[in-house]
Structures are given as C-alpha cells and as structure tokens.
C-alpha atoms as a PDB file:
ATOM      1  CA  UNK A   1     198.387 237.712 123.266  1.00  0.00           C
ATOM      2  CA  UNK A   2     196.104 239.578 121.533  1.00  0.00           C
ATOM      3  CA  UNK A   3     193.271 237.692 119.230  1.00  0.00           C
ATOM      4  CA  UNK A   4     194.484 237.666 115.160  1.00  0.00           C
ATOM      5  CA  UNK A   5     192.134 239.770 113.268  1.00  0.00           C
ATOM      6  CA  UNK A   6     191.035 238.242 109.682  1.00  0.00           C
ATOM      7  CA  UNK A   7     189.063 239.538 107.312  1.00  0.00           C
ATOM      8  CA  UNK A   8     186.484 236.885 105.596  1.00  0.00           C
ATOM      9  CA  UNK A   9     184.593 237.573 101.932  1.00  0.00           C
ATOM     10  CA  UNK A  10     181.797 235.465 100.808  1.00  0.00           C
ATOM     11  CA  UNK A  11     181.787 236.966  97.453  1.00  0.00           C
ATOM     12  CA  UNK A  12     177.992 236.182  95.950  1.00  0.00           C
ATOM     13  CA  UNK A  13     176.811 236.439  92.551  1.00  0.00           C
ATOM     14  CA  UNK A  14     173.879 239.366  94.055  1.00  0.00           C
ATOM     15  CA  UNK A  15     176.322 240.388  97.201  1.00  0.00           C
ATOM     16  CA  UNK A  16     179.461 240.711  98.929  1.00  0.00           C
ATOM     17  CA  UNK A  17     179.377 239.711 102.760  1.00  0.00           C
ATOM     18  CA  UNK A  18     182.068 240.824 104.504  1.00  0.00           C
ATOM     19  CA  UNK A  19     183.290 240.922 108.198  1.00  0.00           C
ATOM     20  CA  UNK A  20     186.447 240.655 110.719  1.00  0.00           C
ATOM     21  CA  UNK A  21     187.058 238.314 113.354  1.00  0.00           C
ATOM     22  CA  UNK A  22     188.742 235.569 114.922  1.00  0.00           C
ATOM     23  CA  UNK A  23     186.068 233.219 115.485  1.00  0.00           C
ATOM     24  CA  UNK A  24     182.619 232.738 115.146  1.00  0.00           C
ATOM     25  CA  UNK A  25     182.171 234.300 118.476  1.00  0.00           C
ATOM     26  CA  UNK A  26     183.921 237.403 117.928  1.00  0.00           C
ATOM     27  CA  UNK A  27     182.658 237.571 114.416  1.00  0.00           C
ATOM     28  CA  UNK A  28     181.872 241.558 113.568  1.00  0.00           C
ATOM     29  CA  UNK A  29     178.225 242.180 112.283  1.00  0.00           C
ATOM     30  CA  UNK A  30     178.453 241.385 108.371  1.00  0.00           C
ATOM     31  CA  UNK A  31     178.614 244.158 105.824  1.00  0.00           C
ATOM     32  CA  UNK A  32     176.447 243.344 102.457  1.00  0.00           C
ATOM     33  CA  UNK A  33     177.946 244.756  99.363  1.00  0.00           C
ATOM     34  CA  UNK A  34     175.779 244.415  95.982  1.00  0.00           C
ATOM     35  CA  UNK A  35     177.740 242.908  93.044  1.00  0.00           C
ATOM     36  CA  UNK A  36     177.338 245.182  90.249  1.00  0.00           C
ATOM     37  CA  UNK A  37     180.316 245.503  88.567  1.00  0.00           C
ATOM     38  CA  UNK A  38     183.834 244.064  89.294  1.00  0.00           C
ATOM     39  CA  UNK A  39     185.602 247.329  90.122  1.00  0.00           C
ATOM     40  CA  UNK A  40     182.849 249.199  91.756  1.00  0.00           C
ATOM     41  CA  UNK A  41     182.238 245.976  93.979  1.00  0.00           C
ATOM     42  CA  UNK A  42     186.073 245.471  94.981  1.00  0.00           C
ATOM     43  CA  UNK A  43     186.342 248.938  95.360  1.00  0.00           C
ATOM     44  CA  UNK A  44     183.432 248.687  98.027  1.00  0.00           C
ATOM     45  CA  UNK A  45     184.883 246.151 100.031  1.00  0.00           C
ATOM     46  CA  UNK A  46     188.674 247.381  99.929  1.00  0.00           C
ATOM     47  CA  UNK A  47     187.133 250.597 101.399  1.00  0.00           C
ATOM     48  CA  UNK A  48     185.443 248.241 104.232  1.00  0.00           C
ATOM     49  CA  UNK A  49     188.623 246.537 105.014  1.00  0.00           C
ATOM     50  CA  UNK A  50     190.465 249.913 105.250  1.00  0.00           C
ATOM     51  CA  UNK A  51     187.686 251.476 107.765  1.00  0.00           C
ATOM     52  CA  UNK A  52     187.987 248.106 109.726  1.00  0.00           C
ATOM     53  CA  UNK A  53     191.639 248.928 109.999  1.00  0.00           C
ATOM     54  CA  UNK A  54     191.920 252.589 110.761  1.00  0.00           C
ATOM     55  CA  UNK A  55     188.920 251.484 113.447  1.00  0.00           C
ATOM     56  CA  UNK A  56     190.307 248.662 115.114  1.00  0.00           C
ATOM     57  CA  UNK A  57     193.951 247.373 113.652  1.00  0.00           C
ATOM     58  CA  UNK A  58     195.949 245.748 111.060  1.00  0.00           C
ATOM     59  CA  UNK A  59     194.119 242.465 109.491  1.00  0.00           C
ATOM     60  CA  UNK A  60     196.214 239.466 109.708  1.00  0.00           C
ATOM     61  CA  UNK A  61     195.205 237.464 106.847  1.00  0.00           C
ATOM     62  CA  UNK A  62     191.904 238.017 104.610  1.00  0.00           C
ATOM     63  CA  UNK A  63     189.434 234.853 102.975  1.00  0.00           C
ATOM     64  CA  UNK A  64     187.836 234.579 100.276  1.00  0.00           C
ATOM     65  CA  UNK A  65     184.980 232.170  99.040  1.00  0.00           C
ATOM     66  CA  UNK A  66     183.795 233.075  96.371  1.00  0.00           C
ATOM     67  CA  UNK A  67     181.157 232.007  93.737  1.00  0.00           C
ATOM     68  CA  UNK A  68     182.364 230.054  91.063  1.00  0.00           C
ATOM     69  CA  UNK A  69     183.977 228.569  88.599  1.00  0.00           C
ATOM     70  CA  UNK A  70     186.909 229.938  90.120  1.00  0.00           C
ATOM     71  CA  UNK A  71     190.789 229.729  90.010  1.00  0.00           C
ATOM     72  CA  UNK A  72     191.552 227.461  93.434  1.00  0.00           C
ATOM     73  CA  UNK A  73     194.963 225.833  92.671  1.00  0.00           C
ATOM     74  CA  UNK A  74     197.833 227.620  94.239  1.00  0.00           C
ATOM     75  CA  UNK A  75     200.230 228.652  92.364  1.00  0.00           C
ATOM     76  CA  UNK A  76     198.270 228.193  88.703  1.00  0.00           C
ATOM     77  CA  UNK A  77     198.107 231.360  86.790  1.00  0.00           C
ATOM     78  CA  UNK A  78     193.857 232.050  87.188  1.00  0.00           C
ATOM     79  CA  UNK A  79     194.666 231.386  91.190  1.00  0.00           C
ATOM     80  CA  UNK A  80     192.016 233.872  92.691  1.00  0.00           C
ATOM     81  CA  UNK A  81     190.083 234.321  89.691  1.00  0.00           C
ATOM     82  CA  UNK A  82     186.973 234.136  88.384  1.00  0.00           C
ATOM     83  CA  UNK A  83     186.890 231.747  85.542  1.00  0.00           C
ATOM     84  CA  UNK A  84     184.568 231.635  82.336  1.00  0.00           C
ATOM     85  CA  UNK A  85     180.741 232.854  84.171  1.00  0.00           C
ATOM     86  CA  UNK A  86     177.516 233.735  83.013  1.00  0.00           C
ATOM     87  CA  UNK A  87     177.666 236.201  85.454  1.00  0.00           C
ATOM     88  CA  UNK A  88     178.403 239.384  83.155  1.00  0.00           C
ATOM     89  CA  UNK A  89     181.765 241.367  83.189  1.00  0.00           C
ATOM     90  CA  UNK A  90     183.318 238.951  85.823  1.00  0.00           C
ATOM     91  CA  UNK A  91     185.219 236.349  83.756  1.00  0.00           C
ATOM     92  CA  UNK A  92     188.989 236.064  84.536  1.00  0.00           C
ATOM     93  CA  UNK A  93     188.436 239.141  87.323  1.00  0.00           C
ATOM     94  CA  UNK A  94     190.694 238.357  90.189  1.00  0.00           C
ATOM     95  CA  UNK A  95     189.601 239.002  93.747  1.00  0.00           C
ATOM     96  CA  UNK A  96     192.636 238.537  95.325  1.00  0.00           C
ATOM     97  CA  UNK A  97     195.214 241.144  93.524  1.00  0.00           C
ATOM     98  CA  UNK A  98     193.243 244.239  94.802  1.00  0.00           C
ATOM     99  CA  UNK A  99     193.228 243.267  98.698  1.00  0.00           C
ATOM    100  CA  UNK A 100     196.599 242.086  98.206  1.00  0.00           C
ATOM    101  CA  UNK A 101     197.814 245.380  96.853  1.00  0.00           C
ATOM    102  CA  UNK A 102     195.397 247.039  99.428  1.00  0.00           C
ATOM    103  CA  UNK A 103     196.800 245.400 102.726  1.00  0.00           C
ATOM    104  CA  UNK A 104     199.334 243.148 101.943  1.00  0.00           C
ATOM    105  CA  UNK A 105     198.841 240.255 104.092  1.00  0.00           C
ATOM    106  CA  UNK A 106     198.732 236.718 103.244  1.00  0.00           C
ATOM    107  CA  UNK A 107     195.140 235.684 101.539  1.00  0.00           C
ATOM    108  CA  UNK A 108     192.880 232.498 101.447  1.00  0.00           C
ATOM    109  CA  UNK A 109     190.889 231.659  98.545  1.00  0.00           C
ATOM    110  CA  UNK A 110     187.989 229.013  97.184  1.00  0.00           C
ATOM    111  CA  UNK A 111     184.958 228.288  96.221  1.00  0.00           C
ATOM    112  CA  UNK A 112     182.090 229.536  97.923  1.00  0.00           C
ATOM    113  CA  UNK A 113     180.402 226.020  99.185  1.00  0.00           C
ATOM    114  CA  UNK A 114     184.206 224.650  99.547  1.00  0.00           C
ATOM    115  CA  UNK A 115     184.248 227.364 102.045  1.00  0.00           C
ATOM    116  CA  UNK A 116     180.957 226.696 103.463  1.00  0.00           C
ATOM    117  CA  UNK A 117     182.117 222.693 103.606  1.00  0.00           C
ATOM    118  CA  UNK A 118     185.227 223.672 105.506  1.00  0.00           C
ATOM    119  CA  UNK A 119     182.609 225.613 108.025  1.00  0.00           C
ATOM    120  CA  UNK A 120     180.386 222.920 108.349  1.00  0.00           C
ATOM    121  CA  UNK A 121     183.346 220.592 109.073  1.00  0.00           C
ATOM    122  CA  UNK A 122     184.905 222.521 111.906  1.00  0.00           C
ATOM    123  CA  UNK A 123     181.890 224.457 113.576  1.00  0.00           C
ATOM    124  CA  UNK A 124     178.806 222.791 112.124  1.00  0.00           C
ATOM    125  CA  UNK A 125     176.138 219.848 110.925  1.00  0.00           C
ATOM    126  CA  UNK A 126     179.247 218.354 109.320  1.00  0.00           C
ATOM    127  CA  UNK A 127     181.711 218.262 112.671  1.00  0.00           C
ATOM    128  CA  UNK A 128     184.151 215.707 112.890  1.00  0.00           C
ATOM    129  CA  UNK A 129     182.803 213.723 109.660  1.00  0.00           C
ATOM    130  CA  UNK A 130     185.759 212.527 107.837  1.00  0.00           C
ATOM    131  CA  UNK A 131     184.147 212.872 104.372  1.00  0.00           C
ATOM    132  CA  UNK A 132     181.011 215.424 103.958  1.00  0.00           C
ATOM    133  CA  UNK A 133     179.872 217.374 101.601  1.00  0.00           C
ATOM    134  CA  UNK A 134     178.378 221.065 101.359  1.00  0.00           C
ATOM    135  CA  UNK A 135     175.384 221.383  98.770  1.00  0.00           C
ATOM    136  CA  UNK A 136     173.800 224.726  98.213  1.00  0.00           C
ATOM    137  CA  UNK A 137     170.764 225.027  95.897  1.00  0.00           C
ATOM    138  CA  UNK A 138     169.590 228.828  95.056  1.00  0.00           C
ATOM    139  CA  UNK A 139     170.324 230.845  92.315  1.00  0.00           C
ATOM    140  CA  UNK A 140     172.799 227.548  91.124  1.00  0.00           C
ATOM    141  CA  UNK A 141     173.445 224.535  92.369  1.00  0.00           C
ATOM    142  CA  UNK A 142     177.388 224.103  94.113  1.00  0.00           C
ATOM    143  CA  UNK A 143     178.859 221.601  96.175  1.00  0.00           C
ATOM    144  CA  UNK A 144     182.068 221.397  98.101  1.00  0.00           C
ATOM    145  CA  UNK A 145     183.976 217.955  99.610  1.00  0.00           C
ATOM    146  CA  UNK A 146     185.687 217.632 102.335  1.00  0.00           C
ATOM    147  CA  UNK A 147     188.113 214.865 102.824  1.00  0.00           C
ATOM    148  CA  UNK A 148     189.341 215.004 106.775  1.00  0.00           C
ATOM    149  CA  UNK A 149     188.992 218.832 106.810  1.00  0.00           C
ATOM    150  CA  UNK A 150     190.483 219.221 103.813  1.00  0.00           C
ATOM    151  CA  UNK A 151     188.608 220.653 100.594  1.00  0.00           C
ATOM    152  CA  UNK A 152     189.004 218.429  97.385  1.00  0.00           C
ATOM    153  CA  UNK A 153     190.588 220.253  94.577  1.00  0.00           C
ATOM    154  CA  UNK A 154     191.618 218.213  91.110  1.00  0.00           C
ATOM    155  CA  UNK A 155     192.432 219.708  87.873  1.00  0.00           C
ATOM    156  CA  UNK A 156     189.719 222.183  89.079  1.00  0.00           C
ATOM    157  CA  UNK A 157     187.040 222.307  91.775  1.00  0.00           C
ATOM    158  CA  UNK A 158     183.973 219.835  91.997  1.00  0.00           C
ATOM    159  CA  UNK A 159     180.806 220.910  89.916  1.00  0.00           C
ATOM    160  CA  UNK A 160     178.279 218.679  91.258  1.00  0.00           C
ATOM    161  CA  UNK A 161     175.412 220.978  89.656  1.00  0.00           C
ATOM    162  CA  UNK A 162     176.496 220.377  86.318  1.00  0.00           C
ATOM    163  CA  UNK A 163     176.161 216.580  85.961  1.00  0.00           C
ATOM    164  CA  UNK A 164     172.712 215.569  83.780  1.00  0.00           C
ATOM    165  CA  UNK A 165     170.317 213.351  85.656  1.00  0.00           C
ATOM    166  CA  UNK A 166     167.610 211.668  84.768  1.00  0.00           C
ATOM    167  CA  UNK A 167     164.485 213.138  83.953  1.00  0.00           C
ATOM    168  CA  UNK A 168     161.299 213.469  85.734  1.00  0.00           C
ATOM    169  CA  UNK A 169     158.263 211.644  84.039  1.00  0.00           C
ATOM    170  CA  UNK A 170     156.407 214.665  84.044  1.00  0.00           C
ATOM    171  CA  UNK A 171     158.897 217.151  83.216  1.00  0.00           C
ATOM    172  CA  UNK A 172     160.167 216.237  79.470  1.00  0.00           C
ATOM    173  CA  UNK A 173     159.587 219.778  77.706  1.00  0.00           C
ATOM    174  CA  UNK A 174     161.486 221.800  80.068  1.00  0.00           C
ATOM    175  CA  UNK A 175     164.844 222.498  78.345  1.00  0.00           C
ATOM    176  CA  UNK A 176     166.558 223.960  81.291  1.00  0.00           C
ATOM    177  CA  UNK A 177     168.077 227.227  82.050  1.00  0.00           C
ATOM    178  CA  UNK A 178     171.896 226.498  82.201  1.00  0.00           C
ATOM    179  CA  UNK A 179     173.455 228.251  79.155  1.00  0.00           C
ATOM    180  CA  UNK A 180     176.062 225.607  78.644  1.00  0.00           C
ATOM    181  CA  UNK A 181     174.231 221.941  79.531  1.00  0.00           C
ATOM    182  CA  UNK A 182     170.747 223.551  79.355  1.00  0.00           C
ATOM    183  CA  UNK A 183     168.937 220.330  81.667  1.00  0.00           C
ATOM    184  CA  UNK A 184     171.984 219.654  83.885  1.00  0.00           C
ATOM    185  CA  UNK A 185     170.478 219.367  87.799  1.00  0.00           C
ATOM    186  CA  UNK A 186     170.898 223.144  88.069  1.00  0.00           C
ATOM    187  CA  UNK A 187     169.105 223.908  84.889  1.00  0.00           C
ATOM    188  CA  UNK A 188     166.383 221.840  86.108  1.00  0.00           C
ATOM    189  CA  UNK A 189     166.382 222.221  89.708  1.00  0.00           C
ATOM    190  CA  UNK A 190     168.078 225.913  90.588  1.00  0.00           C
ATOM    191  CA  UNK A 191     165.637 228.420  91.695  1.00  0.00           C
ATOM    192  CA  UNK A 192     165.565 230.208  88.203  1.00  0.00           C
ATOM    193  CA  UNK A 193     164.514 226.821  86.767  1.00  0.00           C
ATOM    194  CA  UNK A 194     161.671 226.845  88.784  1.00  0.00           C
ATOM    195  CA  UNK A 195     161.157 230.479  89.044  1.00  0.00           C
ATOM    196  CA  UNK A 196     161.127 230.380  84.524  1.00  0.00           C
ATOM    197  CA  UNK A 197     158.474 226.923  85.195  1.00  0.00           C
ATOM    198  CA  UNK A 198     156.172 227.910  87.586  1.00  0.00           C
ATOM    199  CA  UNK A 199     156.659 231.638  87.996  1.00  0.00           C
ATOM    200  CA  UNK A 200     157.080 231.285  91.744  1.00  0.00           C
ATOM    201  CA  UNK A 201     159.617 230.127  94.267  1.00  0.00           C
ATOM    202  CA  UNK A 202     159.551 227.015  95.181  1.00  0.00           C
ATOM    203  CA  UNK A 203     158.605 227.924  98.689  1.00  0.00           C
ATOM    204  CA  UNK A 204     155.734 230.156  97.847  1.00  0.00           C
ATOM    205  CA  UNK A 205     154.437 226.895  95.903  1.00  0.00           C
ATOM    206  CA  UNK A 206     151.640 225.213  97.405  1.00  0.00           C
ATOM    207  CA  UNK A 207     152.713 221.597  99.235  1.00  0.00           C
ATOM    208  CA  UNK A 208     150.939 219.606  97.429  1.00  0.00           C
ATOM    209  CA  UNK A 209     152.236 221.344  93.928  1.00  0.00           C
ATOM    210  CA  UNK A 210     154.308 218.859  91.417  1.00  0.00           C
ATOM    211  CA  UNK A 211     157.425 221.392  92.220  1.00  0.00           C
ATOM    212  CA  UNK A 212     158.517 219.651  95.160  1.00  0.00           C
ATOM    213  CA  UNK A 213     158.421 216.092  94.280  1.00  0.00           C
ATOM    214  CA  UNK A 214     159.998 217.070  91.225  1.00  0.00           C
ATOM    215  CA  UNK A 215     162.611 219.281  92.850  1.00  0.00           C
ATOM    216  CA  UNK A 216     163.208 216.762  95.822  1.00  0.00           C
ATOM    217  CA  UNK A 217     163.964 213.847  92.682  1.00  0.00           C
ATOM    218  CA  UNK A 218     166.446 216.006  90.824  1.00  0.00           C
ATOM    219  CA  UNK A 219     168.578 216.615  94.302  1.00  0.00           C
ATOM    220  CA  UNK A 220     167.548 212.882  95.519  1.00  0.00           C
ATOM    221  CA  UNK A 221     169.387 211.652  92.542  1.00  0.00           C
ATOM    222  CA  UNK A 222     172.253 213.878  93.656  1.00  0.00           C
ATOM    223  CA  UNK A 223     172.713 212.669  96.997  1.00  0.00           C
ATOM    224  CA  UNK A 224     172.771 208.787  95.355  1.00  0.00           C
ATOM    225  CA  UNK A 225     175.296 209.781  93.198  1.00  0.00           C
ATOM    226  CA  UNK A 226     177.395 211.490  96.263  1.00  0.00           C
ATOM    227  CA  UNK A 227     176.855 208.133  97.935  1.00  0.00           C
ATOM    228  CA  UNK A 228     178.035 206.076  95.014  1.00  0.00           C
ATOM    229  CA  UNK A 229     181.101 208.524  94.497  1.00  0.00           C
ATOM    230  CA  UNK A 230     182.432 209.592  97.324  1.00  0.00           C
ATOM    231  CA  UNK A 231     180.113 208.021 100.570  1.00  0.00           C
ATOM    232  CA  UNK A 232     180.071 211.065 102.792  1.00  0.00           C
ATOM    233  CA  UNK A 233     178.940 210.618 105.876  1.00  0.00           C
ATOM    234  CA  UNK A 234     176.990 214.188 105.649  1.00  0.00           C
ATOM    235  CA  UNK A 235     175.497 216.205 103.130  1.00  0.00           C
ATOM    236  CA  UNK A 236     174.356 219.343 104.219  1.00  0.00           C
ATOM    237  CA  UNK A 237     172.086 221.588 102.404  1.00  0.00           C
ATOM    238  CA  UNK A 238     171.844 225.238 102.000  1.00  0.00           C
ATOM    239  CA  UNK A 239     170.887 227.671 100.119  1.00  0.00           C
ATOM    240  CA  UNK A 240     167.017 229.822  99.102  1.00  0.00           C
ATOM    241  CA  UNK A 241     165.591 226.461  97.611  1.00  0.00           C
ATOM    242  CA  UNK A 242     166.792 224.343 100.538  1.00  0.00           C
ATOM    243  CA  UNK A 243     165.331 226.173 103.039  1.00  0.00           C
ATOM    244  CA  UNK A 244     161.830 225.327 101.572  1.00  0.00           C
ATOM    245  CA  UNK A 245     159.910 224.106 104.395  1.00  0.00           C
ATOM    246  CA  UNK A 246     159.268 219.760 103.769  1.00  0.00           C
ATOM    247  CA  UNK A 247     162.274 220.066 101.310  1.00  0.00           C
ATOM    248  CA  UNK A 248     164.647 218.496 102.808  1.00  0.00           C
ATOM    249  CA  UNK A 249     162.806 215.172 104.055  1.00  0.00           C
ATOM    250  CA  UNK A 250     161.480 215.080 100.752  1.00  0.00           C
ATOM    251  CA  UNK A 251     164.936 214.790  99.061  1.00  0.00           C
ATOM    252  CA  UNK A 252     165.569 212.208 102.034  1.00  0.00           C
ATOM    253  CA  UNK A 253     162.838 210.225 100.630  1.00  0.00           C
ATOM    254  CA  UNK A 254     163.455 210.002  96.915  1.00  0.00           C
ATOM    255  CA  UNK A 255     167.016 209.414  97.579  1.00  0.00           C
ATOM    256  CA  UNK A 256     166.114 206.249  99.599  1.00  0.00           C
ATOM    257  CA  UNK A 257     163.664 205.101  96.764  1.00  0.00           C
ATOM    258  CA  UNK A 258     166.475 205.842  94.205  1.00  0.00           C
ATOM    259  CA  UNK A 259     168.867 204.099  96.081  1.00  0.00           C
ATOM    260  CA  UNK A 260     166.636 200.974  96.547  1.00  0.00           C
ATOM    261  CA  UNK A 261     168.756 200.163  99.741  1.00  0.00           C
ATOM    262  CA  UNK A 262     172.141 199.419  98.581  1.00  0.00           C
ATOM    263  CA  UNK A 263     173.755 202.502  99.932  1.00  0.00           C
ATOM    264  CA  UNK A 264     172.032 201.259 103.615  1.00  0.00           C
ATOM    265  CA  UNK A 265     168.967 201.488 105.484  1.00  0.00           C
ATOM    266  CA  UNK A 266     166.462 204.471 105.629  1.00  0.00           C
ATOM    267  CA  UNK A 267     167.775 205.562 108.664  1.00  0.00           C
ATOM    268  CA  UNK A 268     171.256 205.951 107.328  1.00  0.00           C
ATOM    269  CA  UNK A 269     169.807 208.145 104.515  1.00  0.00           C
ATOM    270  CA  UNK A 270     167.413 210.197 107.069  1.00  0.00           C
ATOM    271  CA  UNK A 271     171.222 210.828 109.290  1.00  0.00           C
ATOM    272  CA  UNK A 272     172.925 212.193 105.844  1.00  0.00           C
ATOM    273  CA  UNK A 273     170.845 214.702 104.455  1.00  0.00           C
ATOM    274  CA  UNK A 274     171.012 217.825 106.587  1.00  0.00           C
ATOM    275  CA  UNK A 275     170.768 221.048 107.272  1.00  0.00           C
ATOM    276  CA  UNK A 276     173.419 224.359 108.237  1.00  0.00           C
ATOM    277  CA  UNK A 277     174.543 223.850 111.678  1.00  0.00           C
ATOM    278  CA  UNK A 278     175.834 227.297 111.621  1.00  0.00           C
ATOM    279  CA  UNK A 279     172.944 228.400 109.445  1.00  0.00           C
ATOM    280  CA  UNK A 280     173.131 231.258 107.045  1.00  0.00           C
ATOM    281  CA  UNK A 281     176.833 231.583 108.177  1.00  0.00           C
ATOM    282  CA  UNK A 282     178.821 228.602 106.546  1.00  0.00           C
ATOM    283  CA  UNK A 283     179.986 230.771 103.675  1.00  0.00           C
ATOM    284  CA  UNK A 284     181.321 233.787 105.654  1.00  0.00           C
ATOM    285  CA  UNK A 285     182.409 231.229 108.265  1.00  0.00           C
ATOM    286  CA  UNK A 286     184.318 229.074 105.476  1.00  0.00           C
ATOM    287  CA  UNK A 287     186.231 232.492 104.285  1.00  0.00           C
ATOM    288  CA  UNK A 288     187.371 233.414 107.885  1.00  0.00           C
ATOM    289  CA  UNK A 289     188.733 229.985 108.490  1.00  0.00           C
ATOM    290  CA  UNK A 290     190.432 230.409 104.978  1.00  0.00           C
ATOM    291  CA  UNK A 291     191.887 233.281 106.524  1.00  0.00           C
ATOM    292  CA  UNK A 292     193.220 232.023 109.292  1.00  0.00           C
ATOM    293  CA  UNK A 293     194.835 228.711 106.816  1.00  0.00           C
ATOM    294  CA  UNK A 294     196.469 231.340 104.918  1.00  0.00           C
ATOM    295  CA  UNK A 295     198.108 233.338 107.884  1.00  0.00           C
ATOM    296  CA  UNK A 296     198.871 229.912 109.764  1.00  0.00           C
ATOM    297  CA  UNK A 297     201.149 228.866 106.117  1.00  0.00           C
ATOM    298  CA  UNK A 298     202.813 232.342 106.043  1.00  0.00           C
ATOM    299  CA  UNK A 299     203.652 231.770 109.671  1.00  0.00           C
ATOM    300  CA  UNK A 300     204.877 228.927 109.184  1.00  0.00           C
ATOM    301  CA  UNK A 301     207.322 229.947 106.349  1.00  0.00           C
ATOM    302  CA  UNK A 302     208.950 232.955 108.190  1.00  0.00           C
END
C-alpha cells in the first residue's frame, strides 16, 4: 500500500514552513512562507498544498503547530485559532477553516513547541522519556509537556515563558519587554530582551559578557521549576538563543546551583538539559505527526 501523504505547518510568528510527507525520511524539502498578514499568508500556503496535490496526490490529513496562544481543545469554539497576540492582525484568526475548506481532510492542530515536544518524543533527544518537555527560547520563550507521548492540555496550553522569576543581582532596571507581565522570563530572557539590553544577540556577545550568566540564570531557574512541577526526565532546548554556543551547559550549571541538590546529583541535571535530536526540525516534525494523529482518529471513526 501506498505511503499516506500529510501535509505539516509550523506556522511562525516571521514564517510559515511547510512540507508533505510520511516520515521524516520521506519528508519533501520545506517551503518558507513569510507571515505578513493572515490572509495573504494562508493564502500562500493553501496555494502550496494545492501544487503539492496536482504534483503528486491527494493529502491525507494536514498539521498544524502553530505559534501561540492558541485554541488547542477540541471541540471548544477558538479550536484552531489564534488567541489574544501581540503579533498584529492575528488575534482570533483561525488556521484551520481555510485548509479545511481547501482540501477537506481531517486536520491536526497545537502549539508550536507542543508539536516540537511530540517530535522530540517519538524521533528525537526526548525518545522514549515518559515525561519531557520541549523549551524553545528565540523571539519568546514556549514550552510544551509531554506526558507518555501525549501533549498536556488544561483549561489551555502550558505558558512556561510567562511565569516571573527571580531577578538577577545585576539586572534590577530592566523592565522587560513582554507587553502584558513586562519582566516575566521571556521579557527578561527572549532574544528581544536582550537584543533592547545589549543591542546584540546573545550569540554575537562576547563569552565572557554578563549576557550569558544572566541569560543561563533566568532559564536555570526554569528548568528548577520544571523539576519541582512536573520532573521530566528531559528538557530539550531550541530555539535562536539556545543555540548560543556555551549556552546550554551554562543553564546546566545555574540550575544545579539553584537547585542546591535536592532535585539529584549534577550528573542528573547535566543528562536533562538538552539539545534537538532532530535539530531545526522538531516543529515541522511535531505538525506531520499531528497529521498523521488526526487521519489515524478519522480512520478510526469510519
């Protein structure tokens, strides 16, 4: 029998990646979309999905993960939506009502890093782990849960870059960038915060520049309070500001000082903070395994 063909959308605050596959080995090279506005953008990618389809075939399902705060529960109202965002001229757009008018087939939808924590569960750094959780730190900070391959939902989904932590020492003037909590952790540590700071990425900062201890205390503090919440046996990092060479074994470090051994040894800590084991792919992955959820539920209601 022929391979299912789904289409998978991680929908980005700056772009649109889209591609059509099965797997990650048949995975078609990824078309990048900008996101300008909400109808020129959908009307970009419904125009990929149809030139996928006159090219090679009907789509069997299509995923979505999608930046956030978003609509996740099925059946609510805002269900494939974009809820209230900064991002202008997107709140309460849905994603899924033009691809479902477009191709009517069955369609997956969440968050963009509960996407990229289903990815890193099945194919990646996360693999097997029966609780792990998918952290990415760029232009915000997002994480998604997953609880035995499945992605935690509640009365919404998780915002783990809006809780406040503590402040640095040397960082008390800053009021943050976040336009609702101002000095929540992605006020302080996203890379506009340190963009609006220091005028530079934190990458392009030299090593020995405040930035990263700072940075690596603000997402320390995260990964103790993952520990102390929900004791994943993974967090994996992605995202620009992650990928800042040192970054990582930095966060490692004040996470064990912050943690003052009660969550276990060093080594434990040094095992749970981690990077993409599918690398830049754990969104796009997350939506095509959305995909494939969605079609396998239809199925299994015909």
């Amino acid at each position: 029998m022929a391979a299912r063909r789904f289409g998978a959308i991680e929908a980005g605050g700056t772009k649109f990646v889209c591609a059509v596959g099965s797997s990650p080995q048949d995975l078609s090279v990824a078309e990048r979309i900008p996101t300008t506005d909400p109808e020129e953008t959908m009307a970009k990618v419904t125009a990929y999905f149809r030139e996928e389809v006159l090219r090679s075939g009907p789509l069997h399902a299509i995923g979505i993960a999608s930046f956030g705060p978003a609509g996740v529960r099925p059946g609510a109202a805002d269900w494939g939506r974009i809820l209230k965002t900064p991002k202008r001229g997107w709140s309460q757009t849905s994603l899924v009502q033009p691809l479902t008018a477009a191709f009517g087939v069955p369609l997956g939808f969440d968050t963009d890093v509960n996407g990229a924590a289903l990815a890193e569960y099945r194919w990646g750094a996360a693999r097997d782990c029966n609780i792990a959780t998918y952290v990415t730190v760029g232009t915000g900070i997002g994480g998604g849960t997953t609880v035995n391959g499945r992605a935690i939902h509640g009365l919404r989904h998780p915002e783990v870059g809006h809780f406040l932590p503590r402040r640095h020492p040397d960082d008390v003037a800053f009021e943050g960038t976040c336009p609702f909590h101002g000095d929540c952790l992605e006020g302080l540590a996203s890379g506009p915060a340190i963009a609006e700071r220091w005028g530079a990425s934190l990458s392009h900062l030299p090593q020995n520049h405040i930035a990263h201890e700072m940075i690596a205390y603000y997402l320390g503090q995260l990964v103790v309070a993952l520990q102390a919440v929900l004791s994943p046996r993974r967090i994996v990092f992605g995202g620009g500001v992650s990928n800042t060479p040192g970054l990582l074994d930095r966060v490692a470090h004040a996470a064990k000082d912050l943690g003052n051994g009660y969550f276990g040894d060093a080594a434990d800590v040094d095992a749970l903070v981690v990077a993409p084991g599918i690398g830049q792919q754990s969104g796009l992955l997350g939506a095509l395994h959305l995909a494939e959820k969605a079609w396998q539920r239809a199925s299994s209601n015909t």
